[in-house]
PDB file of N, CA and C in Angstrom:
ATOM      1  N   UNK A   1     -15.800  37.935  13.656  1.00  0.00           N
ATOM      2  CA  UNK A   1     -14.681  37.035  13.763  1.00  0.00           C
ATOM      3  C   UNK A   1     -14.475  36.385  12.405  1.00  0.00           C
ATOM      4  N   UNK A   2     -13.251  36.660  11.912  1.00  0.00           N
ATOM      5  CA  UNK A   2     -13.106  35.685  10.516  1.00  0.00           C
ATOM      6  C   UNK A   2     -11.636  34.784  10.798  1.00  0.00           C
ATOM      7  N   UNK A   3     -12.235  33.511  10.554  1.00  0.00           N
ATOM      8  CA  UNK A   3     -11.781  32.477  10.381  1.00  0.00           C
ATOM      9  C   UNK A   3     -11.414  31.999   9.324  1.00  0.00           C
ATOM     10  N   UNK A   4      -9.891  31.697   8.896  1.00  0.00           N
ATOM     11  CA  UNK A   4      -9.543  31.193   7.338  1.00  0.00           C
ATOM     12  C   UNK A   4      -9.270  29.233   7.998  1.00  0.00           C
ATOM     13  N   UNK A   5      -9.513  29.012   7.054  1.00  0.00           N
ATOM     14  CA  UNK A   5      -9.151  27.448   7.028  1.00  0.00           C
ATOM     15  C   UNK A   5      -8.012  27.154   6.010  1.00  0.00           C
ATOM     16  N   UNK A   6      -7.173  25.943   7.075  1.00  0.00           N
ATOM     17  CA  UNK A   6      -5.902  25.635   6.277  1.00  0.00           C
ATOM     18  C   UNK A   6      -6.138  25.077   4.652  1.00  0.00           C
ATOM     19  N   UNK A   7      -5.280  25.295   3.868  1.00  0.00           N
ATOM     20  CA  UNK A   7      -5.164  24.354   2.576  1.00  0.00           C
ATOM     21  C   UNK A   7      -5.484  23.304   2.665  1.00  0.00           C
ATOM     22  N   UNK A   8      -4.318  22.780   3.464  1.00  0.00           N
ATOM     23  CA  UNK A   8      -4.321  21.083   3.600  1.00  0.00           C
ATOM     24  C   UNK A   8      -5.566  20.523   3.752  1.00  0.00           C
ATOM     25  N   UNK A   9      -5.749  19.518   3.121  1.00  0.00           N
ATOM     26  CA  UNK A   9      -6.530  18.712   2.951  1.00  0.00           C
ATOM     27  C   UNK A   9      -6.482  17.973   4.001  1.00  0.00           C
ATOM     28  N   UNK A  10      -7.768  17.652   4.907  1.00  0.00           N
ATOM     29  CA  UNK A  10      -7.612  16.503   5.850  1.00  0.00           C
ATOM     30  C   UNK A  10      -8.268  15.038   5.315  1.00  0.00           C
ATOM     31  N   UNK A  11      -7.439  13.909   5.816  1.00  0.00           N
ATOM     32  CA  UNK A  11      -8.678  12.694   5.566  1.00  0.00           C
ATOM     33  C   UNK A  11      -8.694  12.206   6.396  1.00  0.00           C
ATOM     34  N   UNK A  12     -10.543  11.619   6.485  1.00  0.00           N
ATOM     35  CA  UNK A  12     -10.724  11.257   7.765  1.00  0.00           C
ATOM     36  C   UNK A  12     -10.970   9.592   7.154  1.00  0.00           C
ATOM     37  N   UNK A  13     -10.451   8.665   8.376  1.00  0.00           N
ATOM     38  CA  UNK A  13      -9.965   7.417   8.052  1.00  0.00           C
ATOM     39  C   UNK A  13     -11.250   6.801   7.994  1.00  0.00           C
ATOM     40  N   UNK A  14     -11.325   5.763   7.128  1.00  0.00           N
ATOM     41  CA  UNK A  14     -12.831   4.769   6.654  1.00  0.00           C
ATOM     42  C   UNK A  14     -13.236   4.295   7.872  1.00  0.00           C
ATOM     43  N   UNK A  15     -12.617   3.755   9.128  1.00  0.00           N
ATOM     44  CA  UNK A  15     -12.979   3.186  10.081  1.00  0.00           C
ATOM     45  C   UNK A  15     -14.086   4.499  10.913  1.00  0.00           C
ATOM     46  N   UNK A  16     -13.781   5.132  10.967  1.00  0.00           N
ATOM     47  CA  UNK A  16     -14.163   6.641  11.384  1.00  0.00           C
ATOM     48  C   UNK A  16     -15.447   7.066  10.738  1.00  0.00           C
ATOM     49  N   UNK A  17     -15.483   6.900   9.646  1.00  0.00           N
ATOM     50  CA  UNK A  17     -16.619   6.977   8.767  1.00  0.00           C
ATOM     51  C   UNK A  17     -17.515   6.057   9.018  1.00  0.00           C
ATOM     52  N   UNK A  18     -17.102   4.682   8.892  1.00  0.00           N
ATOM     53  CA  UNK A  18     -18.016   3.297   9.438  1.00  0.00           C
ATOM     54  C   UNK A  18     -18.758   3.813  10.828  1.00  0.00           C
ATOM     55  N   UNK A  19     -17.954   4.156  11.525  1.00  0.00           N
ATOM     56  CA  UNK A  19     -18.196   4.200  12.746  1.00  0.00           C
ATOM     57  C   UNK A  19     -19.338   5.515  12.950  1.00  0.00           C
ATOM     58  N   UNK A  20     -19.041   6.537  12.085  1.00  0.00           N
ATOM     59  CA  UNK A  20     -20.387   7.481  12.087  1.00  0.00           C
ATOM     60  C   UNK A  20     -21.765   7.011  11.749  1.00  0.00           C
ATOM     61  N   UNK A  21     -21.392   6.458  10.274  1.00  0.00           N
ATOM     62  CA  UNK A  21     -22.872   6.020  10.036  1.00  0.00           C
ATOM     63  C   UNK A  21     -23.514   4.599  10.183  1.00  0.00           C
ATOM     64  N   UNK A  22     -22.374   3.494  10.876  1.00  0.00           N
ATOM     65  CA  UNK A  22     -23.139   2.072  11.200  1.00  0.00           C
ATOM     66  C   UNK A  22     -24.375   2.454  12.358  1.00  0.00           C
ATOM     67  N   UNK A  23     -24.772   3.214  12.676  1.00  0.00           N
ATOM     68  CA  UNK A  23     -25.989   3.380  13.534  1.00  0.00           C
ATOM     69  C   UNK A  23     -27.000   3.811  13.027  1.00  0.00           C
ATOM     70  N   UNK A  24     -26.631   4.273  11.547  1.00  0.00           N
ATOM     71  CA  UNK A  24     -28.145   4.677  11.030  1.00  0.00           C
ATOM     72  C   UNK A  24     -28.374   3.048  10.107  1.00  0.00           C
ATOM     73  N   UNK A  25     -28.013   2.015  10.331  1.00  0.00           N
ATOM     74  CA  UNK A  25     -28.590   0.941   9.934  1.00  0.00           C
ATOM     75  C   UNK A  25     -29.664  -0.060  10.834  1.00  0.00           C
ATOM     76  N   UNK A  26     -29.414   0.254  12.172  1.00  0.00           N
ATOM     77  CA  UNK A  26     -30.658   0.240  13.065  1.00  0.00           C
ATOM     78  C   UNK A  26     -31.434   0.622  13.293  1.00  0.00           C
ATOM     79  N   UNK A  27     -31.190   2.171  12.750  1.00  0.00           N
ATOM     80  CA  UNK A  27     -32.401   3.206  12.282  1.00  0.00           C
ATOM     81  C   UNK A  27     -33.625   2.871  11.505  1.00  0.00           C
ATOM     82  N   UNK A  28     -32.294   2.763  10.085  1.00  0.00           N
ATOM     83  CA  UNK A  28     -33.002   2.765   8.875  1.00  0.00           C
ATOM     84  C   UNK A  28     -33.775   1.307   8.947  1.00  0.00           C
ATOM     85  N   UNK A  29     -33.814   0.458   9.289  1.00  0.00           N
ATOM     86  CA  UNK A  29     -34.584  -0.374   9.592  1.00  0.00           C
ATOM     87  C   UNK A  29     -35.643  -0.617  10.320  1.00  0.00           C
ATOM     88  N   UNK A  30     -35.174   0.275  11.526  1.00  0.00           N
ATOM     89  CA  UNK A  30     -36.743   0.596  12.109  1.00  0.00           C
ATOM     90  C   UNK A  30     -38.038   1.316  11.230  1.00  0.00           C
ATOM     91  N   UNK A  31     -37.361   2.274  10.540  1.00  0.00           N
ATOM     92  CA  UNK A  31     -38.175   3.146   9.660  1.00  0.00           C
ATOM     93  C   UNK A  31     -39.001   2.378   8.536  1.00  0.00           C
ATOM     94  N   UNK A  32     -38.174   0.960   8.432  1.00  0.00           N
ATOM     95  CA  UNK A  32     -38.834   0.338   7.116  1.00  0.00           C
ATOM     96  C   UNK A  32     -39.858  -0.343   7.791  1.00  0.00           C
ATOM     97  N   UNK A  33     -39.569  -0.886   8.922  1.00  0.00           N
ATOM     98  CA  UNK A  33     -40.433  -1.575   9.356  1.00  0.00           C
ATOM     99  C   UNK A  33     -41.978  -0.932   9.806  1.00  0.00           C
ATOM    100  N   UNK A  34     -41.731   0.104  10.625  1.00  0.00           N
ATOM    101  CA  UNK A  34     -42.788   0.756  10.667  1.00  0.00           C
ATOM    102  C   UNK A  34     -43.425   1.262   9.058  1.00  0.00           C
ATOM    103  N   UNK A  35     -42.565   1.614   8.238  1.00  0.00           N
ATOM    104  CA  UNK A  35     -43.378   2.275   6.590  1.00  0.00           C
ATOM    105  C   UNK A  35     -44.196   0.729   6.197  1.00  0.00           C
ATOM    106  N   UNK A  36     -43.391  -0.384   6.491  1.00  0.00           N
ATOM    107  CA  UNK A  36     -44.386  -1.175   6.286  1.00  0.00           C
ATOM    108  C   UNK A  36     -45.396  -1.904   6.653  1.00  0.00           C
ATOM    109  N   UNK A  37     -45.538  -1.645   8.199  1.00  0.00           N
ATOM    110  CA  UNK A  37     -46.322  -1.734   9.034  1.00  0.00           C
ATOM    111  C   UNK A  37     -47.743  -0.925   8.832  1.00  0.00           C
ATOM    112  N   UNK A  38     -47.233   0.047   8.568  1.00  0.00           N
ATOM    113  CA  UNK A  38     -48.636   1.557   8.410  1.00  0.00           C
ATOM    114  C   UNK A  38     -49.096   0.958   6.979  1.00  0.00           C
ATOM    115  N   UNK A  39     -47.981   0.512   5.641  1.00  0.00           N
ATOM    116  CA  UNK A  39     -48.594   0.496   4.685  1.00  0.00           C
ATOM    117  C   UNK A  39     -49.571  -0.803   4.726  1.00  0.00           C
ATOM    118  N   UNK A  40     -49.346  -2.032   5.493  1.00  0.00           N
ATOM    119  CA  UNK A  40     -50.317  -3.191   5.473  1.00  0.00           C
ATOM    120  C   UNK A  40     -51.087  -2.525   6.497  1.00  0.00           C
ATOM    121  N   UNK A  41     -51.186  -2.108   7.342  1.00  0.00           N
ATOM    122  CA  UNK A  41     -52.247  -1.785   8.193  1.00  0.00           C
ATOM    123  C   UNK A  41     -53.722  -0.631   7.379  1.00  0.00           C
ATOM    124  N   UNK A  42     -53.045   0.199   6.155  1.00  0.00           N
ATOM    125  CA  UNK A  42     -53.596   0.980   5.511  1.00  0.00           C
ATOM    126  C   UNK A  42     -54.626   0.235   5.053  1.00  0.00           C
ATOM    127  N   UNK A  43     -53.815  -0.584   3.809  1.00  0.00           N
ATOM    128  CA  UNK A  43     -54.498  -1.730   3.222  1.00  0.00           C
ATOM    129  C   UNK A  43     -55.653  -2.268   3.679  1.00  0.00           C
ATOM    130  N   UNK A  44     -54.928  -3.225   4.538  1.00  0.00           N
ATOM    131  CA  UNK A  44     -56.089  -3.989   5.004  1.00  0.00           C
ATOM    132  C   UNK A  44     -56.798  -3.938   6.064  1.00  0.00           C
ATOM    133  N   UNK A  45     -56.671  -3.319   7.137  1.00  0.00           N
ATOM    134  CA  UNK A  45     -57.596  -2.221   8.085  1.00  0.00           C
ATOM    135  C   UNK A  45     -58.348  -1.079   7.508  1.00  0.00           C
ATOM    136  N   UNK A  46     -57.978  -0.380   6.753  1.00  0.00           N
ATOM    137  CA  UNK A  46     -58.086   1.132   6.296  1.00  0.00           C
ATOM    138  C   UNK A  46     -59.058   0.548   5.725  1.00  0.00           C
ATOM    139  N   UNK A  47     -58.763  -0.114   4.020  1.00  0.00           N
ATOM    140  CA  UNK A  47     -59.049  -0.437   3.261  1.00  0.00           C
ATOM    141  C   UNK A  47     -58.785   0.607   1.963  1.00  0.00           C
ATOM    142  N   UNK A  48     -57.509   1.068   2.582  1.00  0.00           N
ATOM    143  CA  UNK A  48     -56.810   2.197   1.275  1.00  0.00           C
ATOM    144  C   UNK A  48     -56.444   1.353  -0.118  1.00  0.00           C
ATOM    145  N   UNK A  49     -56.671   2.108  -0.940  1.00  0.00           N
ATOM    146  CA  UNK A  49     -56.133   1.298  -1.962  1.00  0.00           C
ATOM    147  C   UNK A  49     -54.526   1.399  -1.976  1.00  0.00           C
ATOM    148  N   UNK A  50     -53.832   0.541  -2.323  1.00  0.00           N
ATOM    149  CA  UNK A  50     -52.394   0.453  -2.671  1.00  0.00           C
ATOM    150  C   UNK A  50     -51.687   1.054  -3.297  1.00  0.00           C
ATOM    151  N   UNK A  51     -52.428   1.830  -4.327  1.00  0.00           N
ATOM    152  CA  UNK A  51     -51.683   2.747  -5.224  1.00  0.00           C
ATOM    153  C   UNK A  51     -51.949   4.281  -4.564  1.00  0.00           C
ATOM    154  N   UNK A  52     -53.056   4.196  -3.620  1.00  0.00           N
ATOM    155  CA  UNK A  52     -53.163   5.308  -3.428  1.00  0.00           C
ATOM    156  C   UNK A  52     -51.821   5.367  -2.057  1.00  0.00           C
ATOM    157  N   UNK A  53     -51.972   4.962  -1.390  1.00  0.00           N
ATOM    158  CA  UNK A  53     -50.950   4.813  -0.255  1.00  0.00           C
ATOM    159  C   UNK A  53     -49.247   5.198  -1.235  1.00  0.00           C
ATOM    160  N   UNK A  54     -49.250   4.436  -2.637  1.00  0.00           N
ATOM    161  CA  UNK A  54     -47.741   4.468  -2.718  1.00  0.00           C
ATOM    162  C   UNK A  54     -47.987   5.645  -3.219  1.00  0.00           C
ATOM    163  N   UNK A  55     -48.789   6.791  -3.569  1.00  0.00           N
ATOM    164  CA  UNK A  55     -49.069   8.300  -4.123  1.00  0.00           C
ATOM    165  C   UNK A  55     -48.573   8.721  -2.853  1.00  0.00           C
ATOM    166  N   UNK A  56     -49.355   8.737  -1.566  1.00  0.00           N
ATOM    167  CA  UNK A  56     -48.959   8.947  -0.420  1.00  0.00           C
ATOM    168  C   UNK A  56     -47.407   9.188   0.292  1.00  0.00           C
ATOM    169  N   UNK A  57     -46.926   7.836   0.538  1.00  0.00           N
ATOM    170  CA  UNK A  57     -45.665   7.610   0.447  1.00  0.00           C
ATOM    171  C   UNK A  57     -44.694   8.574  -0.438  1.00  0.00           C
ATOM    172  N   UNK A  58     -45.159   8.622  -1.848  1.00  0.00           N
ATOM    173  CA  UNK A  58     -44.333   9.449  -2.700  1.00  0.00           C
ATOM    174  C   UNK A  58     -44.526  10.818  -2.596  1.00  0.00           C
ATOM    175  N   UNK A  59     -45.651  11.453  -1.766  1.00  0.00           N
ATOM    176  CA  UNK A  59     -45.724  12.659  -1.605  1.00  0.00           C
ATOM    177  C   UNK A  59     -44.732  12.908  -0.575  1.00  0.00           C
ATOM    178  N   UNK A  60     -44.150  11.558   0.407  1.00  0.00           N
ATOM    179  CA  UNK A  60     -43.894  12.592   1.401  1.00  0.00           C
ATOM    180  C   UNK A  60     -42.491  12.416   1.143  1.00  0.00           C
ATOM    181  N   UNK A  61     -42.193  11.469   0.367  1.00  0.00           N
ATOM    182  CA  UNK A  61     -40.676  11.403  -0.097  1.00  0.00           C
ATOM    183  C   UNK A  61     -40.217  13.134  -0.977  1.00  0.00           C
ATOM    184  N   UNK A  62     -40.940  13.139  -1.705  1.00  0.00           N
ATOM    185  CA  UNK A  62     -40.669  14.582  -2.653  1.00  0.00           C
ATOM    186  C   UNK A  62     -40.930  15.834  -1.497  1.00  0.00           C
ATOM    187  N   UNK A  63     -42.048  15.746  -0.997  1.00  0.00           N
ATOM    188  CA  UNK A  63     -41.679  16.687   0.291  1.00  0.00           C
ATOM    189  C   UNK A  63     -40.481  16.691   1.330  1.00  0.00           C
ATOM    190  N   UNK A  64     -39.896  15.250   1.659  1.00  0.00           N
ATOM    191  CA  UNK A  64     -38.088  15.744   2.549  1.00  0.00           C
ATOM    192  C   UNK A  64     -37.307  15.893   1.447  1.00  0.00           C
ATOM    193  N   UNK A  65     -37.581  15.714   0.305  1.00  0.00           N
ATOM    194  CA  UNK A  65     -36.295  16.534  -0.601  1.00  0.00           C
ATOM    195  C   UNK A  65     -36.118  17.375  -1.222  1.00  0.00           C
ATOM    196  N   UNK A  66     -37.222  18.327  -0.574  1.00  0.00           N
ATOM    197  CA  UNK A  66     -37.456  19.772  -0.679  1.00  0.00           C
ATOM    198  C   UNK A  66     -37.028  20.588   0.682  1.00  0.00           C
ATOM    199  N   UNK A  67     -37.666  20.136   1.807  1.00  0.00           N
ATOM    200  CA  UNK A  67     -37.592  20.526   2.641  1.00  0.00           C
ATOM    201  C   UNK A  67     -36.586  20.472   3.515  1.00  0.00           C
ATOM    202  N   UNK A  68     -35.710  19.139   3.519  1.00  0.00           N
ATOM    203  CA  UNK A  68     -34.798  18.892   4.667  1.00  0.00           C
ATOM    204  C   UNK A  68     -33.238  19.676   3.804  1.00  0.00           C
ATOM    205  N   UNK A  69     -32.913  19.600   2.586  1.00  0.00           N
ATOM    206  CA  UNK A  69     -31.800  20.704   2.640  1.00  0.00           C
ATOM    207  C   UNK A  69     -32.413  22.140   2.848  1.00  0.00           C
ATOM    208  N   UNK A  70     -33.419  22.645   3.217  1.00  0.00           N
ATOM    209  CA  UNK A  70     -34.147  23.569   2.905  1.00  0.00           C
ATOM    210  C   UNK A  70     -33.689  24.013   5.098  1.00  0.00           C
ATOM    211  N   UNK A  71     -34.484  23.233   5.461  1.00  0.00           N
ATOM    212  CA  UNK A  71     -33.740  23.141   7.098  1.00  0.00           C
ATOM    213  C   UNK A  71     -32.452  23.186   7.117  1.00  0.00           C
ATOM    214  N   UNK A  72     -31.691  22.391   6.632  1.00  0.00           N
ATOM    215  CA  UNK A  72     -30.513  22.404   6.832  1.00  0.00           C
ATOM    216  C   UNK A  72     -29.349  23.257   6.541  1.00  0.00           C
ATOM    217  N   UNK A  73     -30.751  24.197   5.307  1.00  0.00           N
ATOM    218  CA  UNK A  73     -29.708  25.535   5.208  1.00  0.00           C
ATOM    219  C   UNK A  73     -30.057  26.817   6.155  1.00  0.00           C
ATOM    220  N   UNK A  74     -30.967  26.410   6.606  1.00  0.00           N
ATOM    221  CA  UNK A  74     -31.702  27.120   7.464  1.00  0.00           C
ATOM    222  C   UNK A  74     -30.812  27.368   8.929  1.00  0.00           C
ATOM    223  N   UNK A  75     -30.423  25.968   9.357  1.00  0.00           N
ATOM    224  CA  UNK A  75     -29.786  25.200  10.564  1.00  0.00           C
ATOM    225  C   UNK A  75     -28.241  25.405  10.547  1.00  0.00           C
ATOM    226  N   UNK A  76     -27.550  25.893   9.264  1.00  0.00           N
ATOM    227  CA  UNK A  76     -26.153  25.903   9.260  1.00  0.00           C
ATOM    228  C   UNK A  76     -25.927  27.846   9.099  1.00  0.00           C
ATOM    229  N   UNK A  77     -27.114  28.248   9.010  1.00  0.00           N
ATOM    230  CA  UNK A  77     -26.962  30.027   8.964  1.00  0.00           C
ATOM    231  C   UNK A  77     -27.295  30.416  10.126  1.00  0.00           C
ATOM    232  N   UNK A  78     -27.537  29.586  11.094  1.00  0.00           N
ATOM    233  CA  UNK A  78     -28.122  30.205  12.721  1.00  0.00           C
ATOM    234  C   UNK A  78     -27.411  30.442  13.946  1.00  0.00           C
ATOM    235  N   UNK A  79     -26.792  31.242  14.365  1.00  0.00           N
ATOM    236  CA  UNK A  79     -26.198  31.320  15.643  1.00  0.00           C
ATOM    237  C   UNK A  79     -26.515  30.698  16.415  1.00  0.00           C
TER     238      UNK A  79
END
């Protein structure tokens, strides 16, 4: 099946846009809270050192920005 797409340019209105991503701000806040939850709990339960935790942290940051367009090209070639 081949599908052409029109010229025209569509725009999709700012309210529309707001409205997609104002929910990943309840998200993204949960996420901080827990990253900083695990990181004081590391600390001072664990007794990890701090720099080692932010090595940690930074491993896994450089690992989703390898990996998640890596899925996602994965996820947009799949029937």
């Amino acid at each position: 099946m081949n599908l052409t797409l029109n010229q025209q340019q569509v725009r999709v209105p700012w309210r529309t846009v707001f409205a997609y991503g104002a929910p990943t701000v309840g998200a993204g806040y949960m996420y901080l809270l827990v990253g900083l939850y695990v990181m004081k709990f590391s600390t001072d339960v664990l007794l990890i050192a701090p720099a080692v935790m932010g090595v940690i942290f930074s491993i896994s940051r450089v690992w989703d920005a390898i990996s998640d367009p890596l899925v996602g090209y994965l996820s947009d070639r799949t029937v």
